[in-house]
Protein backbone atom coordinates (compact mmCIF):
# COMPACT_ATOMS: atom_id res chain seq x y z
CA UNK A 1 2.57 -51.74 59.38
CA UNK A 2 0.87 -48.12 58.90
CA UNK A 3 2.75 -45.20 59.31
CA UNK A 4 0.09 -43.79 61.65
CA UNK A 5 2.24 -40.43 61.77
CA UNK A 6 1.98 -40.44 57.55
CA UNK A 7 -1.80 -41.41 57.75
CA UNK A 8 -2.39 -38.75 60.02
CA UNK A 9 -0.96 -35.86 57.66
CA UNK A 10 -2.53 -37.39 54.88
CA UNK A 11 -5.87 -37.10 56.85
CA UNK A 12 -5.34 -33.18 57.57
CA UNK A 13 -4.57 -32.51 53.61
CA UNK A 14 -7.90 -33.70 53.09
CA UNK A 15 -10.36 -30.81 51.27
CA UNK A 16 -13.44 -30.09 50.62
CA UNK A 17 -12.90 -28.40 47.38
CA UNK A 18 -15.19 -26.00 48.27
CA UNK A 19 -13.50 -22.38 47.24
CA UNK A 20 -13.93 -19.87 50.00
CA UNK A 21 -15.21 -17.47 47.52
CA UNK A 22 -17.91 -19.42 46.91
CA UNK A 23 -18.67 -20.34 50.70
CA UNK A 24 -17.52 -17.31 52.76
CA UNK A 25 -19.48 -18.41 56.30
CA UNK A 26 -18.21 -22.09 55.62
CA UNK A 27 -21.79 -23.53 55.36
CA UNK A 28 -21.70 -25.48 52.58
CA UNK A 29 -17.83 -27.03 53.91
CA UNK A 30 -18.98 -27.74 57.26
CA UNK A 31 -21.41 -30.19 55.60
CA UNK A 32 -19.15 -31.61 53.27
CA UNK A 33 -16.69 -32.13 55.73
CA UNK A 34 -19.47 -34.75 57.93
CA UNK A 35 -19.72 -36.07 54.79
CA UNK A 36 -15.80 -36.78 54.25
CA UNK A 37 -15.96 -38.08 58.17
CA UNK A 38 -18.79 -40.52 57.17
CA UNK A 39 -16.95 -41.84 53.89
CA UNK A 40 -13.81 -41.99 56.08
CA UNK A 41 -15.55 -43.98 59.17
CA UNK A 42 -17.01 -46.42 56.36
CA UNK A 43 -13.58 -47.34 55.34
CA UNK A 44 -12.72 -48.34 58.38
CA UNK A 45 -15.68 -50.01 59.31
CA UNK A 46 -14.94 -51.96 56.19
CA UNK A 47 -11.53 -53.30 57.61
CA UNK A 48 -13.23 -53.87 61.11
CA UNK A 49 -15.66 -56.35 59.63
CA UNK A 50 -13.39 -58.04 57.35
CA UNK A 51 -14.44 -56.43 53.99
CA UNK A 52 -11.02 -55.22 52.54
CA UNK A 53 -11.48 -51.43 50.76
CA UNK A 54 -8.39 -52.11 49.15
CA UNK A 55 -9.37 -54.72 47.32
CA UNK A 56 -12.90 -53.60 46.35
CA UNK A 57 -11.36 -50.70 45.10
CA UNK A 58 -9.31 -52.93 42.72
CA UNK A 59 -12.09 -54.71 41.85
CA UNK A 60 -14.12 -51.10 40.24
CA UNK A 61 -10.76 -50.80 38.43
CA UNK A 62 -10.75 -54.87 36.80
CA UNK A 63 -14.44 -54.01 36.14
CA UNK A 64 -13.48 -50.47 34.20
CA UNK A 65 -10.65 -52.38 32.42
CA UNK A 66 -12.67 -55.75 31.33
CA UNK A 67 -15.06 -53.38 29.57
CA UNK A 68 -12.14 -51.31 28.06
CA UNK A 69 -10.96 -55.01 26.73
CA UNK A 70 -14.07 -55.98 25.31
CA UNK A 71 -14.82 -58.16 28.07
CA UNK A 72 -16.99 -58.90 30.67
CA UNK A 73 -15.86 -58.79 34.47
CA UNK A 74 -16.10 -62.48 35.48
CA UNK A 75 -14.55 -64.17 38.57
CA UNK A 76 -11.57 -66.80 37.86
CA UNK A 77 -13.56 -69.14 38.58
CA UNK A 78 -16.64 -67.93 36.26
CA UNK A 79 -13.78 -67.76 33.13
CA UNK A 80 -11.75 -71.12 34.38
CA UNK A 81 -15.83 -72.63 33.86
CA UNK A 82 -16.71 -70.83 30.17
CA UNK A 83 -18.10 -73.67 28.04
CA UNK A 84 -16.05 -72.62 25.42
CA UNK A 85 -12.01 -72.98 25.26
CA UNK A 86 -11.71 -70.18 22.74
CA UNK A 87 -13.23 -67.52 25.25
CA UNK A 88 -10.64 -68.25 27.34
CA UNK A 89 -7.66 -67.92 24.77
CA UNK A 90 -9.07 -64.67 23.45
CA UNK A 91 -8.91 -63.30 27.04
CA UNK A 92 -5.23 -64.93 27.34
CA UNK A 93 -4.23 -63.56 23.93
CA UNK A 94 -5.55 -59.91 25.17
CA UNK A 95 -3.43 -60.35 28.52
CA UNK A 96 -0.61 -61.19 26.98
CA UNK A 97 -0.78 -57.92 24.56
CA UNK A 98 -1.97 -55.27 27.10
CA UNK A 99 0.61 -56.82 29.52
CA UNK A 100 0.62 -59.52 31.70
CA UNK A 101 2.65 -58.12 34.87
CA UNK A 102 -0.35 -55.26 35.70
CA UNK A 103 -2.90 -57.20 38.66
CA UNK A 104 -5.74 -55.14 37.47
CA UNK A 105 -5.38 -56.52 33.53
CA UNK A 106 -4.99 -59.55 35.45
CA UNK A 107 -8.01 -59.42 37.66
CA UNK A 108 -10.27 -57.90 34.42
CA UNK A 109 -8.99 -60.68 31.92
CA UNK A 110 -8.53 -63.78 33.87
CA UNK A 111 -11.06 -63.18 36.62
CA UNK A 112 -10.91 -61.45 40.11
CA UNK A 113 -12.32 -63.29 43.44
CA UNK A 114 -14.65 -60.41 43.88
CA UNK A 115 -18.10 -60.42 42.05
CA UNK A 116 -20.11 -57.57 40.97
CA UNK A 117 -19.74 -53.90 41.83
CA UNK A 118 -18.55 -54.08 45.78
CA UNK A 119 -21.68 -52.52 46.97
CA UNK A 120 -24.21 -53.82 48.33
CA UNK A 121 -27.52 -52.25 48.34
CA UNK A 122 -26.92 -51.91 52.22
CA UNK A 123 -24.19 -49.26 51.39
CA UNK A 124 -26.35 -47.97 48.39
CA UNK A 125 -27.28 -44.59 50.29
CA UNK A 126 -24.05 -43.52 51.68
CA UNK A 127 -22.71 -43.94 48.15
CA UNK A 128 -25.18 -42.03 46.49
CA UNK A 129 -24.89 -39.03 48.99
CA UNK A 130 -21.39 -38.34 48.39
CA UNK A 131 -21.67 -38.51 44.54
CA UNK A 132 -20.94 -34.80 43.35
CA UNK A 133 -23.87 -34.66 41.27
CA UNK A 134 -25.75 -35.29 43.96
CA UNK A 135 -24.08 -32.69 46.46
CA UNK A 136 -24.05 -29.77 44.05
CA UNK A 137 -26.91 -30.78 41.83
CA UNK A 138 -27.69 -27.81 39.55
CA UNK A 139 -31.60 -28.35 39.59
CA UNK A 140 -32.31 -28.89 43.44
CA UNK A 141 -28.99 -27.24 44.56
CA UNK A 142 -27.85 -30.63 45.86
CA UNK A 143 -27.77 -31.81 49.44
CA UNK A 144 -24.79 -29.11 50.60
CA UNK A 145 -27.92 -26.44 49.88
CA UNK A 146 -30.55 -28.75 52.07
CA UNK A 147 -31.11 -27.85 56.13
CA UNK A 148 -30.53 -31.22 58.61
CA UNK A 149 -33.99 -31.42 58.16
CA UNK A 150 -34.44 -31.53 53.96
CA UNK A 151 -31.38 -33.97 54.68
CA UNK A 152 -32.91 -36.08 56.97
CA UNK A 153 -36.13 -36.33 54.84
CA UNK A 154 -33.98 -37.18 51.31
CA UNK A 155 -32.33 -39.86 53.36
CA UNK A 156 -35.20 -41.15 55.41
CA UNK A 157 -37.56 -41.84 52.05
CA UNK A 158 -34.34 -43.87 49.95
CA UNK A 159 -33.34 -45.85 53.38
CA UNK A 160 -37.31 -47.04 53.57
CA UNK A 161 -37.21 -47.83 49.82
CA UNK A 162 -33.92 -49.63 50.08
CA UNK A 163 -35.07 -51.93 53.31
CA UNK A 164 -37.94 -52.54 51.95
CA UNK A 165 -36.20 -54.20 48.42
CA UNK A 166 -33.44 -55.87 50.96
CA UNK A 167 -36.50 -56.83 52.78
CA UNK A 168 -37.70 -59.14 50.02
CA UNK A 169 -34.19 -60.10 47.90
CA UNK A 170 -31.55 -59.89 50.66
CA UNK A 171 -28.65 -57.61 51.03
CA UNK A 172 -27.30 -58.15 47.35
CA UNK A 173 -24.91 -56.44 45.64
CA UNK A 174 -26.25 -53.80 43.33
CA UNK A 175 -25.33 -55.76 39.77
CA UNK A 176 -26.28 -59.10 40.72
CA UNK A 177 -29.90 -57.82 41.25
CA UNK A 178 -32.21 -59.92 38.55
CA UNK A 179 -34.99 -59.64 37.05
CA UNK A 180 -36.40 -61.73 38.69
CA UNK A 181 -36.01 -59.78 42.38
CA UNK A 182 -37.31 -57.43 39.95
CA UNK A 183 -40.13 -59.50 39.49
CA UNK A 184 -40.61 -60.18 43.19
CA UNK A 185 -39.98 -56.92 44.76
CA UNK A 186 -42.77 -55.77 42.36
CA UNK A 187 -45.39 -58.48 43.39
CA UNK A 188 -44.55 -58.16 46.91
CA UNK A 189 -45.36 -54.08 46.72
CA UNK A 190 -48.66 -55.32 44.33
CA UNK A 191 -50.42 -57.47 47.04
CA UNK A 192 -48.99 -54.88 49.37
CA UNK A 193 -51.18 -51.82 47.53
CA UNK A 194 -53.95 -54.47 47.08
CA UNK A 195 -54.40 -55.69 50.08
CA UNK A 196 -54.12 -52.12 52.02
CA UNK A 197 -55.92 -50.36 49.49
CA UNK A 198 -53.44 -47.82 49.36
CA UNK A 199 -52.22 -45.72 46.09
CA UNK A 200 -49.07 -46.47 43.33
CA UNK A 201 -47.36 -43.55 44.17
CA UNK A 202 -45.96 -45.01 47.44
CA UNK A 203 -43.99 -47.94 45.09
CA UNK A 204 -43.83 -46.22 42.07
CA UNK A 205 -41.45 -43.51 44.24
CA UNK A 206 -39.52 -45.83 45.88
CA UNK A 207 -39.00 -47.89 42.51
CA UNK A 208 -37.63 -44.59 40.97
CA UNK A 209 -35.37 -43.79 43.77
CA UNK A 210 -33.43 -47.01 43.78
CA UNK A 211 -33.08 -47.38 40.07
CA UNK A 212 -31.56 -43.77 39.87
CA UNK A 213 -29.06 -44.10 42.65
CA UNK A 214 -28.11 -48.00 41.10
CA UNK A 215 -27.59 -46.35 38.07
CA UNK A 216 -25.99 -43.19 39.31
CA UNK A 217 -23.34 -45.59 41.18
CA UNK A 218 -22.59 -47.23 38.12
CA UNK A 219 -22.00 -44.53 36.37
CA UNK A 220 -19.11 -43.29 38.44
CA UNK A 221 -17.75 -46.63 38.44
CA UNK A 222 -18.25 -46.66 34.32
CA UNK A 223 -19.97 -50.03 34.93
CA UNK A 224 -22.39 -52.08 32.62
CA UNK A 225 -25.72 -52.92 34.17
CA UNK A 226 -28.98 -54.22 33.01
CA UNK A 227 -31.87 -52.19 34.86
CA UNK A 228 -33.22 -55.02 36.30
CA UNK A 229 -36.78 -52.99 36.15
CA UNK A 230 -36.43 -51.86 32.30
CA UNK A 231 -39.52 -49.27 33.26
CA UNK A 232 -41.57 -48.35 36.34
CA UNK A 233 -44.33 -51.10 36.16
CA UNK A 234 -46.49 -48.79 38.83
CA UNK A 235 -48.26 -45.77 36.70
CA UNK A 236 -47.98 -42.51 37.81
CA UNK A 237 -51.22 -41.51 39.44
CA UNK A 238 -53.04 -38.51 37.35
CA UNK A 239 -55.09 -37.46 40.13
CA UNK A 240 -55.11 -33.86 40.77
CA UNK A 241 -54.80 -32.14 43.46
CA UNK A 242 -57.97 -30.62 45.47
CA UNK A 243 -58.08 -27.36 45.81
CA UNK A 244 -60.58 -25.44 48.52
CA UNK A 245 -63.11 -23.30 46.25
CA UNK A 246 -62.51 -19.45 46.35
CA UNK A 247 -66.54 -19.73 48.52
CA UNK A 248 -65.05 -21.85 51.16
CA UNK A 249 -61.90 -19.78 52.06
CA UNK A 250 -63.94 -16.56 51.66
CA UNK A 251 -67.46 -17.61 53.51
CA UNK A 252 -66.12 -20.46 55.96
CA UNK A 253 -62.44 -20.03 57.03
CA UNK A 254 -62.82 -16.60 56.92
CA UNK A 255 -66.40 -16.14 57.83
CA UNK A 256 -66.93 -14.99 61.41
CA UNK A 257 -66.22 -16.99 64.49
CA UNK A 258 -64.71 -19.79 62.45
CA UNK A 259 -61.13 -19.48 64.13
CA UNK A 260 -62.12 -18.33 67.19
CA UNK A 261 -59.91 -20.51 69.43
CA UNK A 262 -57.43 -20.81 67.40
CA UNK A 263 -54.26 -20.24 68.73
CA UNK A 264 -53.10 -16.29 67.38
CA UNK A 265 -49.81 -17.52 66.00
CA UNK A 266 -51.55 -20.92 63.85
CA UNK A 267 -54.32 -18.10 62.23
CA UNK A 268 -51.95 -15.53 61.47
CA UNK A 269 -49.84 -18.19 59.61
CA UNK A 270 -52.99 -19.63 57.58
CA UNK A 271 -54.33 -16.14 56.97
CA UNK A 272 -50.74 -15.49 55.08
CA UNK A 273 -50.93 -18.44 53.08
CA UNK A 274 -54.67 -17.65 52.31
CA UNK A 275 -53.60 -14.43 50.65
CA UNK A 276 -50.14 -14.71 49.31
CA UNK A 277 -50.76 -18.72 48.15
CA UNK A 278 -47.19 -19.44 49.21
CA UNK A 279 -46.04 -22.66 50.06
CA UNK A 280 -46.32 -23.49 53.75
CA UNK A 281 -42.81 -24.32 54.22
CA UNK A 282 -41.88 -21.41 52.22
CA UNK A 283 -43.96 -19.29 55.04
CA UNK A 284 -42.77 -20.95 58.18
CA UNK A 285 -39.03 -20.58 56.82
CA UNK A 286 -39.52 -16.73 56.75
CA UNK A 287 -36.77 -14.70 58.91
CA UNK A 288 -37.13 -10.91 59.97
CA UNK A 289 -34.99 -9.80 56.78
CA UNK A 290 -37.13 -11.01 54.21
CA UNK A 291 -40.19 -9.77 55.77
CA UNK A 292 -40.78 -5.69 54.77
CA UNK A 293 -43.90 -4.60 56.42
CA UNK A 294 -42.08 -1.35 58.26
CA UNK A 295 -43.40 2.27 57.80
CA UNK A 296 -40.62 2.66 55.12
CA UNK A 297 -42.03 -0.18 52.78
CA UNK A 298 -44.21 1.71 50.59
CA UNK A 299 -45.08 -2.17 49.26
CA UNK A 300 -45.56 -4.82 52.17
CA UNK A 301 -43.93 -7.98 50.93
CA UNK A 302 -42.12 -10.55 51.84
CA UNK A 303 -38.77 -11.94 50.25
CA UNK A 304 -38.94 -15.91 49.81
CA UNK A 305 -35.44 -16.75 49.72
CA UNK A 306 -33.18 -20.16 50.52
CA UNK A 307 -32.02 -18.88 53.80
CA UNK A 308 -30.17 -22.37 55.28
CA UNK A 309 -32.41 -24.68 53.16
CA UNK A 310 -33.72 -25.27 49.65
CA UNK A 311 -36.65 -24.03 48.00
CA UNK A 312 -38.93 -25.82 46.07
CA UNK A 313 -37.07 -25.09 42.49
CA UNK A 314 -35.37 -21.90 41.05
CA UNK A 315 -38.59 -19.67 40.82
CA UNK A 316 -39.76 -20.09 44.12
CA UNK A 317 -37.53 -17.74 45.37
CA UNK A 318 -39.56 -14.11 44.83
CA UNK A 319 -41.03 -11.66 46.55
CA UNK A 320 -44.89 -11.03 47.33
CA UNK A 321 -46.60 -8.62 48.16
CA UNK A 322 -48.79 -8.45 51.13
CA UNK A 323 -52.57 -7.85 50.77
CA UNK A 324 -55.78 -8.45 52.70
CA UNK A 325 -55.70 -10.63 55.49
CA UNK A 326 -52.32 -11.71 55.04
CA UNK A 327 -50.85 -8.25 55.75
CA UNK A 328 -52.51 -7.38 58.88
CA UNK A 329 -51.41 -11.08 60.10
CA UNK A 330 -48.05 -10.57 58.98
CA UNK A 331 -47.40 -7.11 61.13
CA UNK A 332 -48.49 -9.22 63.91
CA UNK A 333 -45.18 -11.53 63.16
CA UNK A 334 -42.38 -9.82 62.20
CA UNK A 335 -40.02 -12.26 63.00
CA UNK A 336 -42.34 -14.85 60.85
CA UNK A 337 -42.41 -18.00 63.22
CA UNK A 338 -39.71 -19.16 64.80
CA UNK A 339 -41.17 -22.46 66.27
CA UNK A 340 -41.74 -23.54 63.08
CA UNK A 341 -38.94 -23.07 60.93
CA UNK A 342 -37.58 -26.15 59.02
CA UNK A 343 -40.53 -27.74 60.37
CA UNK A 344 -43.66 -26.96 58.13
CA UNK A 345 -45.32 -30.60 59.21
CA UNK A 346 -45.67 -29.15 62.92
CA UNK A 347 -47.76 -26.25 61.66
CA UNK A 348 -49.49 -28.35 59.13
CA UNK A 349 -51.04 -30.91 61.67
CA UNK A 350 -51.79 -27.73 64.15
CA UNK A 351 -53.60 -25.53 61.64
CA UNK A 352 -55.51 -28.92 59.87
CA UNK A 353 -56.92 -29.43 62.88
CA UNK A 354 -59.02 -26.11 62.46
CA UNK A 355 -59.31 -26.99 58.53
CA UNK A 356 -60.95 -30.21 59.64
CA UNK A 357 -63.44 -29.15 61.95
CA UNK A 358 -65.14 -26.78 58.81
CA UNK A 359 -65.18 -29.56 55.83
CA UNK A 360 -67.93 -31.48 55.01
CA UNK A 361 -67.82 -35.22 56.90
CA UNK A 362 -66.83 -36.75 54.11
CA UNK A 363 -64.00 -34.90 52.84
CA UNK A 364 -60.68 -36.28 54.29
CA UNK A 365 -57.48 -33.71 54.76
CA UNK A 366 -54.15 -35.02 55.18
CA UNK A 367 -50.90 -33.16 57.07
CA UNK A 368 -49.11 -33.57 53.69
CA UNK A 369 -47.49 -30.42 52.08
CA UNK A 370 -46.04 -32.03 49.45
CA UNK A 371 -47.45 -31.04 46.04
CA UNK A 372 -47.15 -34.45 44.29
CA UNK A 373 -49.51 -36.33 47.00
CA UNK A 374 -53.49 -36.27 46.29
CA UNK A 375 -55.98 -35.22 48.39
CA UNK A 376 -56.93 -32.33 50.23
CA UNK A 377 -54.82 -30.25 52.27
CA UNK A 378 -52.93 -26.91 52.79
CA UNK A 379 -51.23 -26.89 49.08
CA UNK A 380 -55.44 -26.43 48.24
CA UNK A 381 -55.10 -22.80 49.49
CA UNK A 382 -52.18 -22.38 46.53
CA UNK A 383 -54.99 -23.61 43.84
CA UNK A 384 -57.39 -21.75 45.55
CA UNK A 385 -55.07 -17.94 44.60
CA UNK A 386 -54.60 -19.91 41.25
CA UNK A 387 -58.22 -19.81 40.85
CA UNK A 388 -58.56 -16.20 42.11
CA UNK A 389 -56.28 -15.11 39.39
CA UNK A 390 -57.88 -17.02 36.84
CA UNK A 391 -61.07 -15.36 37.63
CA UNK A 392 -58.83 -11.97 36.95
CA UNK A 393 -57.54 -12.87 33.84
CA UNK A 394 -54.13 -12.83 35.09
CA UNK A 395 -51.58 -13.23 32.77
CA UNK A 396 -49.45 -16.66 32.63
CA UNK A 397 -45.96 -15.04 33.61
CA UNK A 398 -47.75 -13.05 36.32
CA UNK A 399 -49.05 -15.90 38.01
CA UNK A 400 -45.62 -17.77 37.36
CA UNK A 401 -44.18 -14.98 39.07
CA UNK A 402 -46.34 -14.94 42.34
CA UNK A 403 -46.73 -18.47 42.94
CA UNK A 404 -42.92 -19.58 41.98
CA UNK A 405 -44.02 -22.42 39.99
CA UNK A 406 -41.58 -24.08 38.30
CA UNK A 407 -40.77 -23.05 35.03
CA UNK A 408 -42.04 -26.37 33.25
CA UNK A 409 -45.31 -26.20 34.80
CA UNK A 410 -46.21 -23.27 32.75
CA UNK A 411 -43.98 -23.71 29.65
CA UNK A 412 -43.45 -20.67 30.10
CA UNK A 413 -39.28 -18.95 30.47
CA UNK A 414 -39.65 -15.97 32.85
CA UNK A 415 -35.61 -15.67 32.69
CA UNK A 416 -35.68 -12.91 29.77
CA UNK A 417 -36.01 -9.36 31.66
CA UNK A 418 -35.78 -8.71 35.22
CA UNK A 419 -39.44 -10.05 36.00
CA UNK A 420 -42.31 -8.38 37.02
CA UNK A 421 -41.52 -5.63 39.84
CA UNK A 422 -42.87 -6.03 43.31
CA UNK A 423 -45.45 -2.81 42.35
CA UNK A 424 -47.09 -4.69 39.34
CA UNK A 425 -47.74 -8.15 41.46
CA UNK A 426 -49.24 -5.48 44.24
CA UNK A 427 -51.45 -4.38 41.41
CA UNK A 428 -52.72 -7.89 39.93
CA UNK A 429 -52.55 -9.21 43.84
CA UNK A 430 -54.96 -6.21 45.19
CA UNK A 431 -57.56 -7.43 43.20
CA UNK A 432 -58.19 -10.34 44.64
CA UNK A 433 -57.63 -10.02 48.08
CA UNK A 434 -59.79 -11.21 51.01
C-alpha cells in the first residue's frame, strides 16, 4: 500500500529548477509549476484507466538497453516467433553475460509485453510541452517566455495536426506509425487540398509539426525510429507576400475622409503601424513604459520589448522612433491599447474592415498577421516601410534595425557594436514619413 504521508513529502520536494536569480517575480516558475501539475495529473490518470506508468517507464528503459545490446526492442512473443533459432541464442548468450537477474536486461533481451515507445500520439502534445528544449528553447525563448495566449495558439495548431493524423490511422503509438499511414495521412490531406482548393502550407505545417515532436520524444527516450515521412511530400509555397504600394497608403488610407468613421482608437493603431512598420502584435502589446512620447523625450519612440510574451525572434525587440502620422496617433495613446493586448487578431479583423472597404473588388484581405501566410493583409503595411526605405537607399543593417527582422532574413549579423542609436533611425525614419 502507498505511504500517502511519504508521497505527500515527496510531492512538496518537487522543483522547478528555475533559480530565483534568474526569475525574481516567479513568472517563468508559476508556469512551470502548471506544467509539473499537468505531468503529475497524467500519471494518475494513467493508473485510473488501467495504463500502468510504472511499467511504461520500464519499458523506455528495455528499449534504451536493447539498443545498448545491439538489439532491437521486441516483445517475448515477437523474439519467442524469430524465424531463426540463432537470433534467439545470441540474445540468450548476451543475457547471460550482462546478467540475467536485472528485469530491464530481461525485458530488452528476451522481450517485454509492452510494444513500441508507450506513447501514443494521443499523449504526443503533453509530452512534447514538458521537454526542456522546448520550455527554454534558446531561439523562440521556449513556452515559459510565451503569454496564455502564444500558449494556447502553439498548442491549439499541434492538437489540430495530431487529430487530424489520429483521424485517419487511429490512436497509435508513435513508433508503430508506417509508412504506409504515412502514405495515407498524405493522400487523405491531397484530395483534402484538391478538392477545397485550398493551399500546401496548411499540410505541409502540420506534417512538420508532428514529425519534430515524434522525433523530439524519441530523442529523450534515445529511441530508434524510422521517420515514417522520410521528407515533407507538400512543397513549401514560394508565394510572396503582398505588400500595399507606398501610392495606396499615402493617397487612399491616408487621403481625406477615408477613415472617417472609424473608431479613434482602430485609426490611431493603423496610423502607428503605417509609419513605424511594426508588427501588429508587436503594437497592440505596447505598455506605458515602453512608449516615450513625454516633453522630456527629445526622440519620440517606442521600446518593443517581450513584456509577458514572446517576440517574433531576437531582433524584434528595438526601439523606433516616432514620425509622421504615427506620432501624433501615438500621444493620443499613451497607455498603447489595452483592449488589445495579447490579442492582435481582435484589432486585425476591426481595422480590415476599413482596409477592405478601400481595395479594389477583386483583391481579397485576410485577418492573418502571421508573416508566413500569403495574401494581403496588415503585415503589407511592413513591406510597404520596406519599400519606403528602399526608395531612400537605406542601408541593409538600418533597415534590419527598424523592422527587427530576423537576422537570417538579411544575412546580415547586427550583434557586433551596440546598433544603430535611436537618433540615427530618427534620421533615416524622417525621411520617409507620411
Amino acid at each position: 500500500m502507498v505511504d500517502l504521508d511519504t508521497a505527500h513529502k515527496r510531492f512538496v520536494k518537487a522543483t522547478t529548477k528555475i533559480r530565483v536569480e534568474n526569475d525574481p517575480n516567479g513568472v517563468a516558475a508559476a508556469k512551470a509549476i502548471v506544467i509539473i501539475n499537468n505531468e503529475t495529473e497524467a500519471y494518475w490518470r494513467d493508473l485510473v484507466a488501467g495504463r500502468n506508468a510504472d511499467a511504461r517507464r520500464r519499458y523506455r528503459l528495455g528499449v534504451k538497453r536493447a539498443q545498448q545490446l545491439g538489439f532491437a526492442y521486441a516483445t517475448h512473443q515477437e523474439v519467442a516467433a524469430h524465424p531463426q533459432i540463432g537470433h534467439l541464442l545470441d540474445r540468450i548468450e548476451t543475457l547471460i553475460k550482462v546478467g540475467i537477474d536485472g528485469p530491464i536486461n530481461r525485458d530488452a533481451l528476451l522481450g517485454g509485453t509492452m510494444r513500441a515507445s508507450a506513447v501514443l500520439l494521443s499523449e504526443l502534445i503533453d509530452q512534447y510541452m514538458k521537454l526542456p528544449k522546448v520550455l527554454f528553447s534558446n531561439k523562440s525563448g521556449g513556452l515559459l517566455g510565451k503569454s496564455e495566449k502564444q500558449i494556447a495558439v502553439f498548442r491549439k495548431h499541434r492538437e489540430k495536426a495530431v487529430e487530424l493524423l489520429i483521424a485517419q490511422i487511429g490512436d497509435k503509438d508513435i513508433l508503430a506509425i508506417t509508412v504506409a499511414d504515412a502514405n495515407k495521412f498524405t493522400d487523405w490531406y491531397t484530395n483534402h487540398v484538391h478538392v477545397n482548393q485550398i493551399g500546401t502550407d496548411g499540410p505541409r505545417k502540420h506534417i512538420d509539426v508532428i514529425r519534430k515532436m515524434v522525433r523530439s520524444i524519441c530523442e529523450r527516450d534515445r529511441l530508434t525510429y524510422q521517420d515514417a515521412w522520410a521528407q515533407n511530400p507538400f512543397p513549401r509555397h514560394d508565394g510572396k507576400r503582398n505588400g500595399f504600394s507606398i501610392e495606396f497608403v499615402r493617397d487612399v488610407i491616408l487621403g481625406p475622409g477615408a477613415l472617417d468613421g472609424m473608431a479613434p482608437a482602430d485609426r490611431d493603431l493603423l496610423h502607428v503601424l503605417i509609419d513605424t512598420g511594426a508588427r501588429l502584435s508587436e503594437i497592440c502589446n505596447l505598455r506605458k513604459p515602453y512608449i516615450h512620447v513625454g516633453p522630456r523625450d527629445n526622440i519620440p519612440h517606442v521600446r518593443i520589448r517581450a513584456s509577458g510574451r514572446q517576440l517574433k525572434s531576437k531582433n524584434a525587440a528595438r526601439d523606433v522612433p516616432l514620425v509622421g502620422v504615427a506620432l501624433e496617433a501615438m500621444r493620443n495613446r499613451p497607455d498603447g491599447w489595452p483592449q488589445y493586448r495579447d490579442n492582435a487578431s481582435a484589432a486585425s479583423k476591426e481595422i480590415n474592415k476599413w482596409i477592405k472597404r478601400l481595395l479594389p473588388a477583386d483583391v481579397e484581405i485576410t485577418d492573418s498577421d502571421d508573416e508566413n501566410k500569403e495574401g494581403t493583409c496588415l503585415y503589407g503595411l511592413r513591406h510597404c516601410l520596406k519599400d519606403r526605405l528602399r526608395a531612400i537607399r537605406a542601408e541593409d543593417e538600418m533597415k534590419t534595425a527598424i523592422l527587427g527582422h530576423d537576422v537570417g532574413m538579411t544575412g546580415k549579423t547586427p550583434d557586433y557594436g551596440r546598433g544603430f542609436s535611436i537618433e540615427a533611425k530618427f534620421e533615416v525614419m524622417a525621411r520617409i514619413a507620411f
